[in-house]
Protein backbone atom coordinates (compact mmCIF):
# COMPACT_ATOMS: atom_id res chain seq x y z
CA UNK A 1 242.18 -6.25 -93.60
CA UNK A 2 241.63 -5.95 -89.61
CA UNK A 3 244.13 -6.01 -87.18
CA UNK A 4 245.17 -9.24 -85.56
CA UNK A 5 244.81 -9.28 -82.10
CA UNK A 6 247.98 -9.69 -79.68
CA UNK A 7 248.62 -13.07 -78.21
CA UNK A 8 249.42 -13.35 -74.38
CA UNK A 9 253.04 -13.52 -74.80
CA UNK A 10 253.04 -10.45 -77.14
CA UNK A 11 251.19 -8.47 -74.36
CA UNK A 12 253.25 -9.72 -71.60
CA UNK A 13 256.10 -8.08 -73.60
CA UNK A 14 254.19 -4.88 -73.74
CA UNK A 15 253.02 -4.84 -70.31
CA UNK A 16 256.30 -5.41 -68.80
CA UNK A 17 258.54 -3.17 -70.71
CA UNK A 18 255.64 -0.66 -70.27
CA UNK A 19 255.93 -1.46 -66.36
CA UNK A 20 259.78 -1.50 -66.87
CA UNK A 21 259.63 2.17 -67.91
CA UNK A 22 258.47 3.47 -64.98
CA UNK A 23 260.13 1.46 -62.40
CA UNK A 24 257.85 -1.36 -61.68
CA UNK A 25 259.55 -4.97 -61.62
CA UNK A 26 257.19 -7.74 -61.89
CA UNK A 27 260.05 -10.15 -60.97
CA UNK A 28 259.77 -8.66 -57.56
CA UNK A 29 255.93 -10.08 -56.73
CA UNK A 30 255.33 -13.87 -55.72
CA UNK A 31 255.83 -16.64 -58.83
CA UNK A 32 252.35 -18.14 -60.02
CA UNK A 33 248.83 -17.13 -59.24
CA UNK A 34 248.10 -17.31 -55.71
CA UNK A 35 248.99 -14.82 -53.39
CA UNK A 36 252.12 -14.67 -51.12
CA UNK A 37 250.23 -15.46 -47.46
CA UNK A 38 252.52 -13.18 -45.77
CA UNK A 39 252.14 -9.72 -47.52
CA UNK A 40 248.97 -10.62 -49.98
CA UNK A 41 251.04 -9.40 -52.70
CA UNK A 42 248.92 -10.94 -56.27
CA UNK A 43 251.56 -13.51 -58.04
CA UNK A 44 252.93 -12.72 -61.13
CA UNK A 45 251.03 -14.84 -63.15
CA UNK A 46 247.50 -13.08 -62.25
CA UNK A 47 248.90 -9.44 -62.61
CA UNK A 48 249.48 -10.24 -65.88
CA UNK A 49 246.33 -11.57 -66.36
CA UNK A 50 244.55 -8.69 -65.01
CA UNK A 51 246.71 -6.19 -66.70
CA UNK A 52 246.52 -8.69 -70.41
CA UNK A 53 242.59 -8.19 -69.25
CA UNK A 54 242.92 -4.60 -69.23
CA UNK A 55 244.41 -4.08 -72.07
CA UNK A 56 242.21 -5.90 -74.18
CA UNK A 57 239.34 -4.02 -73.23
CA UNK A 58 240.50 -0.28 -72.32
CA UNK A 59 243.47 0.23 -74.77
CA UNK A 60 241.90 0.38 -78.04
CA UNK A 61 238.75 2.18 -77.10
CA UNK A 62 241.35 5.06 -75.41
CA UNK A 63 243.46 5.29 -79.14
CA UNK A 64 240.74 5.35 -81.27
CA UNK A 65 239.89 9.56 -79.33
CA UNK A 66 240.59 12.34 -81.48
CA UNK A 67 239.44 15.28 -80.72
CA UNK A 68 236.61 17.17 -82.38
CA UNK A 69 237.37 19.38 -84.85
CA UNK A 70 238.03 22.93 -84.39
CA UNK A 71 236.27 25.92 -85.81
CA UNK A 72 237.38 29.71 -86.44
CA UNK A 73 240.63 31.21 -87.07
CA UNK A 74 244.30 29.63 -86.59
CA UNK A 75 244.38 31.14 -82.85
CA UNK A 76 241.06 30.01 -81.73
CA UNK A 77 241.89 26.71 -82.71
CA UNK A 78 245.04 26.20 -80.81
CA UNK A 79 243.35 27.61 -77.71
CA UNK A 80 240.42 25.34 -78.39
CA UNK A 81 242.91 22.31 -79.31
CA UNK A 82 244.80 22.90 -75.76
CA UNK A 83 241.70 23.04 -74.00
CA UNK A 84 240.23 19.54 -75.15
CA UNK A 85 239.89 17.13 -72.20
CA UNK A 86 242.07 13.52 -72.89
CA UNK A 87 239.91 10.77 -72.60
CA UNK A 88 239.07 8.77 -69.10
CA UNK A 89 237.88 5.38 -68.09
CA UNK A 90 236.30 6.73 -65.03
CA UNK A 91 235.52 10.48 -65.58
CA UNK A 92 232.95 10.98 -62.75
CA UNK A 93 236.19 10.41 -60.24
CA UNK A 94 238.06 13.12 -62.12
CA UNK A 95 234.50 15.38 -62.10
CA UNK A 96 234.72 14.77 -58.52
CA UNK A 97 238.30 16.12 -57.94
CA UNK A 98 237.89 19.06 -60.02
CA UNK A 99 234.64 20.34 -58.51
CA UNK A 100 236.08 19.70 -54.69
């Protein structure tokens, strides 16, 4: 049986105690959708909607990496285990930082 898919509200949940955890109130940005004119902070409503976005399309493609799997003795696989690079969305920008 597949998965069912998260409603909004269920990813609002996760996005904002995910948020919560590192310090980052949504409560503190403009109510709504449209931008607050003075500081062109996003409103609430489409940060979630970006980050609900997100999520639907990034998340799952990101958990479903596991590493390949090793070869030779006990050692050689733990150095070969620590060495594996984690998965990125965007890996050209972290090519470019590493070869600067």
């Amino acid at each position: 049986m597949a998965p069912t898919p998260p409603t909004d509200a269920e990813l609002d949940v996760m996005i904002r105690a995910r948020l919560a955890a590192v310090g980052i109130d949504l409560d503190q940005l403009p109510p709504g959708t449209a931008p607050d004119p003075e500081t062109g902070a996003p409103g609430q409503a489409a940060v979630l909607a970006s980050l609900r976005a997100f999520a639907r399309s990034s998340l799952a493609e990101l958990s479903a990496w596991v590493p390949p799997a090793p070869s030779g003795t006990p050692a050689d696989q733990a150095v070969e285990l620590s060495q594996q690079a984690a998965p990125m969305l965007y890996p050209s920008i972290s090519t470019a930082w590493r070869d600067a």
